[in-house]
PDB file of N, CA and C in Angstrom:
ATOM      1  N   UNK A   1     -64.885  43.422 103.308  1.00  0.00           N
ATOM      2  CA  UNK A   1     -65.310  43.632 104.674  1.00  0.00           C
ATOM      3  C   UNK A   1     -64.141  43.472 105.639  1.00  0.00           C
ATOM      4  N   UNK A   2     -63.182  42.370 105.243  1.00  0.00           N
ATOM      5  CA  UNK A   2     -62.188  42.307 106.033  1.00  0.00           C
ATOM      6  C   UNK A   2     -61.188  42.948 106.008  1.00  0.00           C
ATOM      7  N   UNK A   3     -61.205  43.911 104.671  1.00  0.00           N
ATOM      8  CA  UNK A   3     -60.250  45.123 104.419  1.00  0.00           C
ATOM      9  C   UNK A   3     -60.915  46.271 105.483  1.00  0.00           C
ATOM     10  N   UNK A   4     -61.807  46.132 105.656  1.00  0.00           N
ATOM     11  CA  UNK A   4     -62.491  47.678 106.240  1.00  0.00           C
ATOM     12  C   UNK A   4     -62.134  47.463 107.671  1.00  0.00           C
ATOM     13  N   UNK A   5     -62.330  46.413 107.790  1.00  0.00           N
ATOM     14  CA  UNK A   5     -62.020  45.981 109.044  1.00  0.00           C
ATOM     15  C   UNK A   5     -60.698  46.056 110.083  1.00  0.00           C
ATOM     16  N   UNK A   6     -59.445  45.711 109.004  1.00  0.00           N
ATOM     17  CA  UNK A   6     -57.891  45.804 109.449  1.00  0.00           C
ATOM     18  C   UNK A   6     -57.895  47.282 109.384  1.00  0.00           C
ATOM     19  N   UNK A   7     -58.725  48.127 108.509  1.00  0.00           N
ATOM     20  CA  UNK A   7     -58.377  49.848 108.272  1.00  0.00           C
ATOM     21  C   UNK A   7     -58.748  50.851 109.427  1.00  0.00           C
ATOM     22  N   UNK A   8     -60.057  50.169 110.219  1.00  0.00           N
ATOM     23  CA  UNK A   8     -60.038  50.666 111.211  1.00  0.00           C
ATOM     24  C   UNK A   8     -59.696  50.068 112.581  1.00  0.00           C
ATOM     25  N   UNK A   9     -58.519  49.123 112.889  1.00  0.00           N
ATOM     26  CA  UNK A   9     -58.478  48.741 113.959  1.00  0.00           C
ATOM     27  C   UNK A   9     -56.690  49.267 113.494  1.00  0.00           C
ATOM     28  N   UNK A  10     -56.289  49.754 112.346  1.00  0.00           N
ATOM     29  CA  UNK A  10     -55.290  50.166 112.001  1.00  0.00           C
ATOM     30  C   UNK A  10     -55.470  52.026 112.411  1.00  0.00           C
ATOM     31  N   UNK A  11     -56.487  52.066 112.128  1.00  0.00           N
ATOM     32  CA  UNK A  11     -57.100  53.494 112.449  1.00  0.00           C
ATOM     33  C   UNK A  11     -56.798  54.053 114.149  1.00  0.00           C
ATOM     34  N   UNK A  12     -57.527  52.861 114.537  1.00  0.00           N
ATOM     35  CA  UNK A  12     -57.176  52.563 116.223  1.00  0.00           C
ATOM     36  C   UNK A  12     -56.221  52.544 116.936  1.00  0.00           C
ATOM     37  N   UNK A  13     -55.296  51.944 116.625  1.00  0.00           N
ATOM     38  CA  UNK A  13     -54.181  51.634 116.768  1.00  0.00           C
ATOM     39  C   UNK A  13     -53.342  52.838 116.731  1.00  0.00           C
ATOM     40  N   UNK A  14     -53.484  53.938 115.638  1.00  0.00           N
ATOM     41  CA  UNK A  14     -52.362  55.105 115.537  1.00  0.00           C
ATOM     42  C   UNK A  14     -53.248  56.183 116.457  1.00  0.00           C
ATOM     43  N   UNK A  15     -54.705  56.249 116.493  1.00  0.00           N
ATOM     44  CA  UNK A  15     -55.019  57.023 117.617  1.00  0.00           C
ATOM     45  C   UNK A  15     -54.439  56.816 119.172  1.00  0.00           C
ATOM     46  N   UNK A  16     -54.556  55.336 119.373  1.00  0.00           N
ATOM     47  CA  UNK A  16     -54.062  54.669 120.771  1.00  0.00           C
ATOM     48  C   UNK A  16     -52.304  55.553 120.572  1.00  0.00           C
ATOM     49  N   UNK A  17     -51.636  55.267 119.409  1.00  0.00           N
ATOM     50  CA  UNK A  17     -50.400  55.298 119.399  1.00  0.00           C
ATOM     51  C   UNK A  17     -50.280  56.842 119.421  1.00  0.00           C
ATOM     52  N   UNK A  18     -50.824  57.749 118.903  1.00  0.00           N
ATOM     53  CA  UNK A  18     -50.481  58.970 118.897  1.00  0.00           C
ATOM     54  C   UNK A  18     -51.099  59.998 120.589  1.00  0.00           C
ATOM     55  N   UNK A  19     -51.629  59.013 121.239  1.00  0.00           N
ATOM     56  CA  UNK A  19     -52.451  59.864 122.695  1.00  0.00           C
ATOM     57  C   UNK A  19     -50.803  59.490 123.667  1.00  0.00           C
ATOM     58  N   UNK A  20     -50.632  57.962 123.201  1.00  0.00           N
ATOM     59  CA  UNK A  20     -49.412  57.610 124.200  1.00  0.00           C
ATOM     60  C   UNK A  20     -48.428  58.684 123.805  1.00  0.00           C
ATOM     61  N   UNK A  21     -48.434  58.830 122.818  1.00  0.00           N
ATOM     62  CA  UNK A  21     -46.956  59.784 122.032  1.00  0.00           C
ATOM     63  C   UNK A  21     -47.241  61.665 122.749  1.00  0.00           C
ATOM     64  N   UNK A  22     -48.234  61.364 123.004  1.00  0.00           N
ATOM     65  CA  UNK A  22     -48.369  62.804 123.178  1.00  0.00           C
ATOM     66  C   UNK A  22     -48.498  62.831 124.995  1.00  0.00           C
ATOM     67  N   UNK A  23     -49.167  62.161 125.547  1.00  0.00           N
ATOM     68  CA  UNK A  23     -48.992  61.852 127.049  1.00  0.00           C
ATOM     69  C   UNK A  23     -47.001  62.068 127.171  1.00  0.00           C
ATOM     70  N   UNK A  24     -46.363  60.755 126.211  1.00  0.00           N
ATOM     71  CA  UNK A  24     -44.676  60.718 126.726  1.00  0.00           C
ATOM     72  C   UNK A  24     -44.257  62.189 126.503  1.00  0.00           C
ATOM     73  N   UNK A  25     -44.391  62.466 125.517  1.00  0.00           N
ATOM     74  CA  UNK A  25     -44.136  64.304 125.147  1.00  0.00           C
ATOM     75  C   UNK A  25     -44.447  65.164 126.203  1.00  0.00           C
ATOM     76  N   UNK A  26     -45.574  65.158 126.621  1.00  0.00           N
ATOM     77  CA  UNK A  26     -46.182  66.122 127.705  1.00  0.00           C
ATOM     78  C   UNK A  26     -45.231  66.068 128.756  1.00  0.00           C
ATOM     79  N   UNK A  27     -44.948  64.771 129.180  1.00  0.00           N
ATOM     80  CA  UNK A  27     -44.484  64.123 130.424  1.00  0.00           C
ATOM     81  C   UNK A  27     -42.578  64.269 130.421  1.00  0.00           C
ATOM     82  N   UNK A  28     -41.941  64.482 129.443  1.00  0.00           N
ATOM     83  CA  UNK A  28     -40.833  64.940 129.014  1.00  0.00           C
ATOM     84  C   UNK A  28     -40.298  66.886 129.228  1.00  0.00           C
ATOM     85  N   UNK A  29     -41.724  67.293 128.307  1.00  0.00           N
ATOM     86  CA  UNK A  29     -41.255  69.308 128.323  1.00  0.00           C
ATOM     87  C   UNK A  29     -41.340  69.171 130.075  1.00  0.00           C
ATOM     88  N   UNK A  30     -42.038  68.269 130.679  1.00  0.00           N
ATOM     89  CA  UNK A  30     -42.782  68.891 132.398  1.00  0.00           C
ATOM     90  C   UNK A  30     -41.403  68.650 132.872  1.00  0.00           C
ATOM     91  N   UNK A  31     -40.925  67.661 133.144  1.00  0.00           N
ATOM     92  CA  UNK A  31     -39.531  67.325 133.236  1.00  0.00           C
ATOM     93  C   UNK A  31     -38.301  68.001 133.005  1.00  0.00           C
ATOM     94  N   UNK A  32     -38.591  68.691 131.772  1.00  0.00           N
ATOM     95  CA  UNK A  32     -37.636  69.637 131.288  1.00  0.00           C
ATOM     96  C   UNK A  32     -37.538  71.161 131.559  1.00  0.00           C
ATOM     97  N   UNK A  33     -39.185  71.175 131.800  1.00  0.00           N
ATOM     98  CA  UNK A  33     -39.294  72.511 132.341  1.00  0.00           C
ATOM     99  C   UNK A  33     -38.677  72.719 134.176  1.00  0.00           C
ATOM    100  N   UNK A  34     -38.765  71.664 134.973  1.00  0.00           N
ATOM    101  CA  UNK A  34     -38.807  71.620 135.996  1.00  0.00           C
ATOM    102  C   UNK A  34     -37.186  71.572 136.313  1.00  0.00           C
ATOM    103  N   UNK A  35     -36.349  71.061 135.830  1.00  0.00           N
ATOM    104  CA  UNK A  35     -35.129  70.817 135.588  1.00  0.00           C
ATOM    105  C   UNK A  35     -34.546  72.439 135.307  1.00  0.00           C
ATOM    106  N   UNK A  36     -34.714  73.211 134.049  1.00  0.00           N
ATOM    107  CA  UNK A  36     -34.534  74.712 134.063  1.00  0.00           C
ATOM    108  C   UNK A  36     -34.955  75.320 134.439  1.00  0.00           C
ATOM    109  N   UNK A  37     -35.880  75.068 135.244  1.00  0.00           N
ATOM    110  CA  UNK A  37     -36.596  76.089 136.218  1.00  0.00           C
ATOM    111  C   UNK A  37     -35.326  76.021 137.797  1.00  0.00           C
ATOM    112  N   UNK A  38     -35.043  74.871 138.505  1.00  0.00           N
ATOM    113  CA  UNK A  38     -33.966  74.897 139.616  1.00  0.00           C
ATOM    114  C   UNK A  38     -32.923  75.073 139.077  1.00  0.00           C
ATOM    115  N   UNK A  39     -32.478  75.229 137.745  1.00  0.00           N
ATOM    116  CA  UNK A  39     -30.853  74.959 137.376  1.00  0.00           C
ATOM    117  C   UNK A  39     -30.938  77.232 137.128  1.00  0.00           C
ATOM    118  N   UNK A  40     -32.127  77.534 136.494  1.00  0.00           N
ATOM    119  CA  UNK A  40     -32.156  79.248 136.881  1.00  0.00           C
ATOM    120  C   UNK A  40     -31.776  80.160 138.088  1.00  0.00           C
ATOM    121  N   UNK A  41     -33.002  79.026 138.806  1.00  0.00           N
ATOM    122  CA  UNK A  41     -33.171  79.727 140.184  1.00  0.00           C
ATOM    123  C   UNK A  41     -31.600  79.484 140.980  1.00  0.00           C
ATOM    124  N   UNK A  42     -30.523  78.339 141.188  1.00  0.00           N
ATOM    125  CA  UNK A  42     -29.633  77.940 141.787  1.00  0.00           C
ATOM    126  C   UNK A  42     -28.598  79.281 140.430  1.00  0.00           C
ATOM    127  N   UNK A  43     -28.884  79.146 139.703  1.00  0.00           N
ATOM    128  CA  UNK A  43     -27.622  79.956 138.654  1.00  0.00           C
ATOM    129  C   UNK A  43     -27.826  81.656 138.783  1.00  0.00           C
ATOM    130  N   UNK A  44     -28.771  82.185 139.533  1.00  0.00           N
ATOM    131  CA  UNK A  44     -29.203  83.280 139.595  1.00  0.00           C
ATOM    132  C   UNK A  44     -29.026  83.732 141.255  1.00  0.00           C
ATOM    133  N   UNK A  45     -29.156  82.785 141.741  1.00  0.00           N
ATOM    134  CA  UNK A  45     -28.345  83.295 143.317  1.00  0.00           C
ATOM    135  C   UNK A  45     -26.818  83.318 143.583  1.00  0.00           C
ATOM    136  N   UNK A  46     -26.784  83.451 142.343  1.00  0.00           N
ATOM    137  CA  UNK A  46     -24.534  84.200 141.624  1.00  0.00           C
ATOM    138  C   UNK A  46     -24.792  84.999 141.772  1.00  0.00           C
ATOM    139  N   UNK A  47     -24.066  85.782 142.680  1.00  0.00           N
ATOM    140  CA  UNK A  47     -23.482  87.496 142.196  1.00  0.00           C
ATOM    141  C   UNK A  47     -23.276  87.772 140.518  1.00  0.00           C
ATOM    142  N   UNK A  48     -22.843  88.661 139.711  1.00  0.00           N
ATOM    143  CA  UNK A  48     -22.579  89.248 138.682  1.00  0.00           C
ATOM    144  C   UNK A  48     -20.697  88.383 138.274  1.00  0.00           C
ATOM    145  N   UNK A  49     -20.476  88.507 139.816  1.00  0.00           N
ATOM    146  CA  UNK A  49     -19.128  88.202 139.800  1.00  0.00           C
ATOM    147  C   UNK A  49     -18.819  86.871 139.324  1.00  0.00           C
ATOM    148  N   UNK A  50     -19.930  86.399 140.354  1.00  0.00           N
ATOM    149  CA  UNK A  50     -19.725  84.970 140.529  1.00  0.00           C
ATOM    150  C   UNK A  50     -20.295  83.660 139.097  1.00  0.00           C
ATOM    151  N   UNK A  51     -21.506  84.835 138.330  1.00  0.00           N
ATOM    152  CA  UNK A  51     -21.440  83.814 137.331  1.00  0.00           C
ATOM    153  C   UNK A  51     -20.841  83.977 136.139  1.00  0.00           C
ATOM    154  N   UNK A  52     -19.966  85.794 135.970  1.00  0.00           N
ATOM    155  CA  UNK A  52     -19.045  85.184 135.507  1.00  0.00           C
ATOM    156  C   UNK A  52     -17.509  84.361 135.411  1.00  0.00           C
ATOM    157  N   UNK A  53     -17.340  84.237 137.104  1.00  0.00           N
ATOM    158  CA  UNK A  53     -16.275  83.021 136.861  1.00  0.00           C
ATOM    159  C   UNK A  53     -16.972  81.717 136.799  1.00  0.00           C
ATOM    160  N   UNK A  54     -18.119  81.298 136.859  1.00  0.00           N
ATOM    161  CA  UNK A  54     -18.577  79.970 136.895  1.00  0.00           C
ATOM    162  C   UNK A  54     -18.686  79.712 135.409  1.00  0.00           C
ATOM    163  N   UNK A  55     -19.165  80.528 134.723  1.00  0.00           N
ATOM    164  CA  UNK A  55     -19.308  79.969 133.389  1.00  0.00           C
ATOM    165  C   UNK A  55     -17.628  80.274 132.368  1.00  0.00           C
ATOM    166  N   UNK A  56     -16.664  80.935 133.238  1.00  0.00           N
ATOM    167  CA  UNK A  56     -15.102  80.932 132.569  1.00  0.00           C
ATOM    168  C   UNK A  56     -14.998  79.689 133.054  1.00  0.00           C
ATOM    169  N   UNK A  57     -14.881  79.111 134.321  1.00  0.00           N
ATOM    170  CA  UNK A  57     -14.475  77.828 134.848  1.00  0.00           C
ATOM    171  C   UNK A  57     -15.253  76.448 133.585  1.00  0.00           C
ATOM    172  N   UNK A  58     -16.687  76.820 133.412  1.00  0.00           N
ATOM    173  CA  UNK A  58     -17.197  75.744 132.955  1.00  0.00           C
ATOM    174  C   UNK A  58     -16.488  75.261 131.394  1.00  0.00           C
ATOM    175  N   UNK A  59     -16.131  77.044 131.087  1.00  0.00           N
ATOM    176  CA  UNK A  59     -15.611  76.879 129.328  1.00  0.00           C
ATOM    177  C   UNK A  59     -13.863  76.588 129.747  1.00  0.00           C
ATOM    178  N   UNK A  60     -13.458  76.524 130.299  1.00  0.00           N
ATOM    179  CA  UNK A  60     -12.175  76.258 130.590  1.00  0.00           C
ATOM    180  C   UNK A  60     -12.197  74.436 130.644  1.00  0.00           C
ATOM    181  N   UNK A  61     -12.694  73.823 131.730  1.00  0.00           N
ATOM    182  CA  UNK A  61     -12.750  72.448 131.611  1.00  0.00           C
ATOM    183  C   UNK A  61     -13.126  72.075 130.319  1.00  0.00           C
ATOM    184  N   UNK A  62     -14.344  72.725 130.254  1.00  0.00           N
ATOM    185  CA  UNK A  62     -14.657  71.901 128.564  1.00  0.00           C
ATOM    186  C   UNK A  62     -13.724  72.157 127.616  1.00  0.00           C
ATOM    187  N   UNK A  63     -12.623  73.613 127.662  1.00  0.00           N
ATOM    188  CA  UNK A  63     -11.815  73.558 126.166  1.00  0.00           C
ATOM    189  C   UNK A  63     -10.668  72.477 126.603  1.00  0.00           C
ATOM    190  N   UNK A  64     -10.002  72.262 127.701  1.00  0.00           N
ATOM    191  CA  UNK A  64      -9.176  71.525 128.259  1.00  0.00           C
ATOM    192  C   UNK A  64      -9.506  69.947 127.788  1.00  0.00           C
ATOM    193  N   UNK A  65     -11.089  69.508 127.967  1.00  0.00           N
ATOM    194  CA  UNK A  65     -11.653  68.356 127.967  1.00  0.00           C
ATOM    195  C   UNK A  65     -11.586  68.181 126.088  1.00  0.00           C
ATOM    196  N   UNK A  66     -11.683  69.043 125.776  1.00  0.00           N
ATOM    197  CA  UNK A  66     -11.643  69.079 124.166  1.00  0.00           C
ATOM    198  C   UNK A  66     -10.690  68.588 123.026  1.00  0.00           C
ATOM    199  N   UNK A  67      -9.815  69.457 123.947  1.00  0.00           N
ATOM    200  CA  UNK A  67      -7.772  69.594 123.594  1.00  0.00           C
ATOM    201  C   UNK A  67      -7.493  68.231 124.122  1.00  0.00           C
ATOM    202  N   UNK A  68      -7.300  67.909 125.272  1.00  0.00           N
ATOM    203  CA  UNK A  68      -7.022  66.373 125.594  1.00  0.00           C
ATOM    204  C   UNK A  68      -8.120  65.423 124.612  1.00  0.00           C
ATOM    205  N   UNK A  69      -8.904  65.175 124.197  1.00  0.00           N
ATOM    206  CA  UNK A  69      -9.727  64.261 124.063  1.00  0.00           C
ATOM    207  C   UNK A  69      -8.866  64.315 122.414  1.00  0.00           C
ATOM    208  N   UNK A  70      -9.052  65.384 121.768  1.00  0.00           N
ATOM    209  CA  UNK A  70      -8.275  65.174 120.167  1.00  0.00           C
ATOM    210  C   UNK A  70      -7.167  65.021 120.343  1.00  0.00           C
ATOM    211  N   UNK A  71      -6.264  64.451 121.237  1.00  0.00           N
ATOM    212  CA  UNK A  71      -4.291  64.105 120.817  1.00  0.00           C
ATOM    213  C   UNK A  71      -4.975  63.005 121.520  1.00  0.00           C
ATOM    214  N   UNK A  72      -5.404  62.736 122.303  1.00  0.00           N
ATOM    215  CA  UNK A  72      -5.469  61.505 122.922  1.00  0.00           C
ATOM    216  C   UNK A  72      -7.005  60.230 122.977  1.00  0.00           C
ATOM    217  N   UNK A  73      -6.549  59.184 122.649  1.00  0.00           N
ATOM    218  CA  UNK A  73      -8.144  58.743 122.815  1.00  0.00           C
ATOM    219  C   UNK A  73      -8.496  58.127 123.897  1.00  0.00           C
ATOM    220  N   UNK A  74      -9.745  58.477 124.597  1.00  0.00           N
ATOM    221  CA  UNK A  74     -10.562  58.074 125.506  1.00  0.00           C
ATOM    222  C   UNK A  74     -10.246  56.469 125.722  1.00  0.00           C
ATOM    223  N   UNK A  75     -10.926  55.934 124.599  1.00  0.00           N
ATOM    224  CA  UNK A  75     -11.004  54.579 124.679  1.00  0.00           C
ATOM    225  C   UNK A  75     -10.359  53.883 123.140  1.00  0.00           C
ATOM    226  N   UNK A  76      -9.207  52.918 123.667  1.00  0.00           N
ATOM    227  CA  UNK A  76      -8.497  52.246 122.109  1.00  0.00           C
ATOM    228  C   UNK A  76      -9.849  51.248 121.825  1.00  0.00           C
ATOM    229  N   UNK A  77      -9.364  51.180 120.567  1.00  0.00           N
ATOM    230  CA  UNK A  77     -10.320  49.670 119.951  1.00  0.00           C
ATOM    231  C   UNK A  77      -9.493  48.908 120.035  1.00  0.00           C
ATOM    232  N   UNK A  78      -9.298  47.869 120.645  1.00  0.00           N
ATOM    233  CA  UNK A  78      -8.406  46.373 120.862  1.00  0.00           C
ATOM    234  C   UNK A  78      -7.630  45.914 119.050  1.00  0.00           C
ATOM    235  N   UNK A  79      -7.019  45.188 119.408  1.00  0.00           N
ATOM    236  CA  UNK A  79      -5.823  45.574 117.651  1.00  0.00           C
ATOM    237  C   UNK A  79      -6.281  44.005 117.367  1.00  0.00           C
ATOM    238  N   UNK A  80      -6.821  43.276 116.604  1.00  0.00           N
ATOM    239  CA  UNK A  80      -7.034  42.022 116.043  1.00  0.00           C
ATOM    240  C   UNK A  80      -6.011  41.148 116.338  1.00  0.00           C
ATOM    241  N   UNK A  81      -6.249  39.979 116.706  1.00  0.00           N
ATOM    242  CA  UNK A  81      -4.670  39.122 116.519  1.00  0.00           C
ATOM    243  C   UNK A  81      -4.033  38.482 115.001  1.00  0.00           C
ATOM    244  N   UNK A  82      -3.371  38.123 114.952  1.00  0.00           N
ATOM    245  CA  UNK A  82      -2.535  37.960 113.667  1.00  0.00           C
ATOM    246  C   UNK A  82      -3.123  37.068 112.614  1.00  0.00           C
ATOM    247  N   UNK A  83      -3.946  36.279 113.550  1.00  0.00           N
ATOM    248  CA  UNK A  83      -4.339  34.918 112.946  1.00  0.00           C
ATOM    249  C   UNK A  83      -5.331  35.279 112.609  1.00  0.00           C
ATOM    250  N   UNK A  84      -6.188  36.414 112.982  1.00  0.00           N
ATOM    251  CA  UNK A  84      -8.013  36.435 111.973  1.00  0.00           C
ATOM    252  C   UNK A  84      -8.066  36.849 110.787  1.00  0.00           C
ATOM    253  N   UNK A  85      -8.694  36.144 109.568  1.00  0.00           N
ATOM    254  CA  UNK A  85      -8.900  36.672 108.592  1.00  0.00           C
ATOM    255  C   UNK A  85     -10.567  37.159 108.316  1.00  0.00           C
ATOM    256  N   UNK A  86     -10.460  37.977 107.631  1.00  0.00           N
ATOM    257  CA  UNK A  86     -11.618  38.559 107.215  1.00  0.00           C
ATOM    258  C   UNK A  86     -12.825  37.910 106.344  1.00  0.00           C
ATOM    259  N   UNK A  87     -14.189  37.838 106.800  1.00  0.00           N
ATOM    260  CA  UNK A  87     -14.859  37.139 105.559  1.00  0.00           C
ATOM    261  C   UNK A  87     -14.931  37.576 104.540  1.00  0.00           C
ATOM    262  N   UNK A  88     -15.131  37.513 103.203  1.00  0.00           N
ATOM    263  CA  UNK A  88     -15.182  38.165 102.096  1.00  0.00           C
ATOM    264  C   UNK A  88     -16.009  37.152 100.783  1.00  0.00           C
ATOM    265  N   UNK A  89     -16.844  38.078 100.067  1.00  0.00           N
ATOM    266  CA  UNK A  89     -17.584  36.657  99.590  1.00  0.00           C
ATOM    267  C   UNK A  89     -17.064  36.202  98.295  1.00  0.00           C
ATOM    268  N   UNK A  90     -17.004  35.389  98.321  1.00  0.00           N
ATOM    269  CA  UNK A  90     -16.394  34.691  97.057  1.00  0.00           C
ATOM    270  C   UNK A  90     -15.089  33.541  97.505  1.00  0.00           C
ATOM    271  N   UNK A  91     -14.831  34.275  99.178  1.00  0.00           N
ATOM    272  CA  UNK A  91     -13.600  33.484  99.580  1.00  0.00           C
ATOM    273  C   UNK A  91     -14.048  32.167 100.552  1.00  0.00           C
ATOM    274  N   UNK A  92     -13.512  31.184 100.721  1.00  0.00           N
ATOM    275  CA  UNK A  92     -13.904  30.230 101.367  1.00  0.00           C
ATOM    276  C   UNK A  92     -14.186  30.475 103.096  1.00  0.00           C
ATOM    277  N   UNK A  93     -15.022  30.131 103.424  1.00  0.00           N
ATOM    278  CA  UNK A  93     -15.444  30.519 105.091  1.00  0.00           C
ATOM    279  C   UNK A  93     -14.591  29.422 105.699  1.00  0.00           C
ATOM    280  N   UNK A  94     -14.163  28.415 105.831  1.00  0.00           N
ATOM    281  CA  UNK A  94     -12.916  27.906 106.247  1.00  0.00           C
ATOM    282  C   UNK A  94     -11.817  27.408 105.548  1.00  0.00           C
ATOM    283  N   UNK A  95     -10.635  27.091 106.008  1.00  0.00           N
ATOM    284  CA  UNK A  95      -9.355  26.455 105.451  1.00  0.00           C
ATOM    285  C   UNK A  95      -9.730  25.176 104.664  1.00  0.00           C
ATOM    286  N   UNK A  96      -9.366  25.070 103.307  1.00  0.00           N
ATOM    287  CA  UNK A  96      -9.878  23.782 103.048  1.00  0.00           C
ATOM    288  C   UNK A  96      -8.656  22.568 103.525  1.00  0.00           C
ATOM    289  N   UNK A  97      -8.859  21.717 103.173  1.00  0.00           N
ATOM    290  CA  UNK A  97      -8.719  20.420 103.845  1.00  0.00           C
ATOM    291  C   UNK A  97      -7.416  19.854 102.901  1.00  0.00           C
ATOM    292  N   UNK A  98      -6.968  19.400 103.506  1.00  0.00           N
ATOM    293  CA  UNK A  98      -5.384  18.735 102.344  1.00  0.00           C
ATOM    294  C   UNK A  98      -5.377  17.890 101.382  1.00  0.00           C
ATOM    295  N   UNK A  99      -6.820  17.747 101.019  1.00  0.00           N
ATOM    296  CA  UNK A  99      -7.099  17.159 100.269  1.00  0.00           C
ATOM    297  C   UNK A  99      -7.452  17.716  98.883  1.00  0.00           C
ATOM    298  N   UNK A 100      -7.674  19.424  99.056  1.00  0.00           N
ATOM    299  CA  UNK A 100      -7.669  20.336  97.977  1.00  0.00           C
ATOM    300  C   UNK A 100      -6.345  20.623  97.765  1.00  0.00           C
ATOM    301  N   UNK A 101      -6.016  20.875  96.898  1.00  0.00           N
ATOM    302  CA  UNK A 101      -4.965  21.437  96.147  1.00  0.00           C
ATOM    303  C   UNK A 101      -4.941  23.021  95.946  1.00  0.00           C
ATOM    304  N   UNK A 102      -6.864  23.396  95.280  1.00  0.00           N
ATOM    305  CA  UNK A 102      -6.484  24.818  95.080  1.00  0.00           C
ATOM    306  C   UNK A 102      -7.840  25.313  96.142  1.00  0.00           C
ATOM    307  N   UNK A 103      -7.885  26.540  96.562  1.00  0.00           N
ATOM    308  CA  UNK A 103      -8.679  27.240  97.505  1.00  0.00           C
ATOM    309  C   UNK A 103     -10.320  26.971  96.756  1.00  0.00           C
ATOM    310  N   UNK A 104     -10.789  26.527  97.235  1.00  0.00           N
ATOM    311  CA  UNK A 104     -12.964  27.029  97.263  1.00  0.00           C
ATOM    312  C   UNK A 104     -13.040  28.425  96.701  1.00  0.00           C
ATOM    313  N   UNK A 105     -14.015  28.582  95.850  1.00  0.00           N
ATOM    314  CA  UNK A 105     -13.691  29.609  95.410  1.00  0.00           C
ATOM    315  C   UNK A 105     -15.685  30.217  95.719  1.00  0.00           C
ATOM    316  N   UNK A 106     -16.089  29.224  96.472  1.00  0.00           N
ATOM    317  CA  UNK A 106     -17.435  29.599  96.724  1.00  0.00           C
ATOM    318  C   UNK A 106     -17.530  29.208  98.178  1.00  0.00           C
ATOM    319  N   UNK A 107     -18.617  29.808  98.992  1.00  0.00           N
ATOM    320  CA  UNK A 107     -18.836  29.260 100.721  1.00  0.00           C
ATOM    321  C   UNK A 107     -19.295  28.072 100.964  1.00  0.00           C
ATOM    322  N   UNK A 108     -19.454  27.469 101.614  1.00  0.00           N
ATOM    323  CA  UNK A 108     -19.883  25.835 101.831  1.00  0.00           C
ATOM    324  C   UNK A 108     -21.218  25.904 102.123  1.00  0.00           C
ATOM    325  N   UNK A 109     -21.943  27.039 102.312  1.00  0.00           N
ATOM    326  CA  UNK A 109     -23.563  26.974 102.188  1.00  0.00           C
ATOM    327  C   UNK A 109     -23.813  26.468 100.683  1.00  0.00           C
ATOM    328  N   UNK A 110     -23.244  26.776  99.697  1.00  0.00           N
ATOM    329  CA  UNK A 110     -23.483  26.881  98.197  1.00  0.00           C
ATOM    330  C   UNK A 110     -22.971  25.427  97.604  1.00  0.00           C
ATOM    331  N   UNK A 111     -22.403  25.367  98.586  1.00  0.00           N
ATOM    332  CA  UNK A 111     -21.471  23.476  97.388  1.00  0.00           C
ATOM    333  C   UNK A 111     -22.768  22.870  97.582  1.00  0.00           C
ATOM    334  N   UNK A 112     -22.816  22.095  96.709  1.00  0.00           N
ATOM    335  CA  UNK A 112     -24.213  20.781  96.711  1.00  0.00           C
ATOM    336  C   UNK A 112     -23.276  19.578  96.691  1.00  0.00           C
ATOM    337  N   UNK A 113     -23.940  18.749  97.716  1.00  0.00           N
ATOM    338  CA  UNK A 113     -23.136  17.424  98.204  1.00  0.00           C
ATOM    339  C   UNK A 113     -23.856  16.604  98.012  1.00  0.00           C
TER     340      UNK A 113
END
């Protein structure tokens, strides 16, 4: 009974989940439609002339934006400093103590004390 029970409030649940999914969907194409609908109407009051230098201009920045972006990078990744080492398992998660001689050869979650 209590199986039948989770099956249809599980049942419930993907109806609730699939009306929201389809409301956000609806509410997205309207958005999208409304968006290419002014970006037509503004791209269509070009002369012949005029949209085709707007769309040479647009492919010009972008091949320019292209060419610069591959010799050069946007953003570096910062270079590590000298002193970090890497975790690795099997290797000790800190420096042992001067009281070892040879390196931990397991992590200090695992030693039993």
């Amino acid at each position: 009974m209590k199986a039948l029970k989770e099956n249809s409030q599980s049942g419930t649940n993907s109806l609730v989940s699939d009306k929201i999914a389809a409301m956000i969907a609806g509410k997205i194409i309207g958005i999208q439609l409304q968006v290419s609908g002014s970006l037509n109407r503004w791209f269509n009051r070009f002369s012949t002339r005029g949209k085709t230098s707007l769309l040479l201009t647009i492919g010009v920045l972008s091949a320019i934006l292209l060419i610069t972006s591959a010799f050069s990078s946007l953003y570096t990744i910062p270079k590590l400093s000298q002193n970090y080492t890497s975790a690795h398992i099997g290797m000790p998660s800190e420096l042992p103590g001067p009281k070892f001689n040879k390196h931990q050869l397991t992590d200090s979650l695992t030693i039993k004390k």
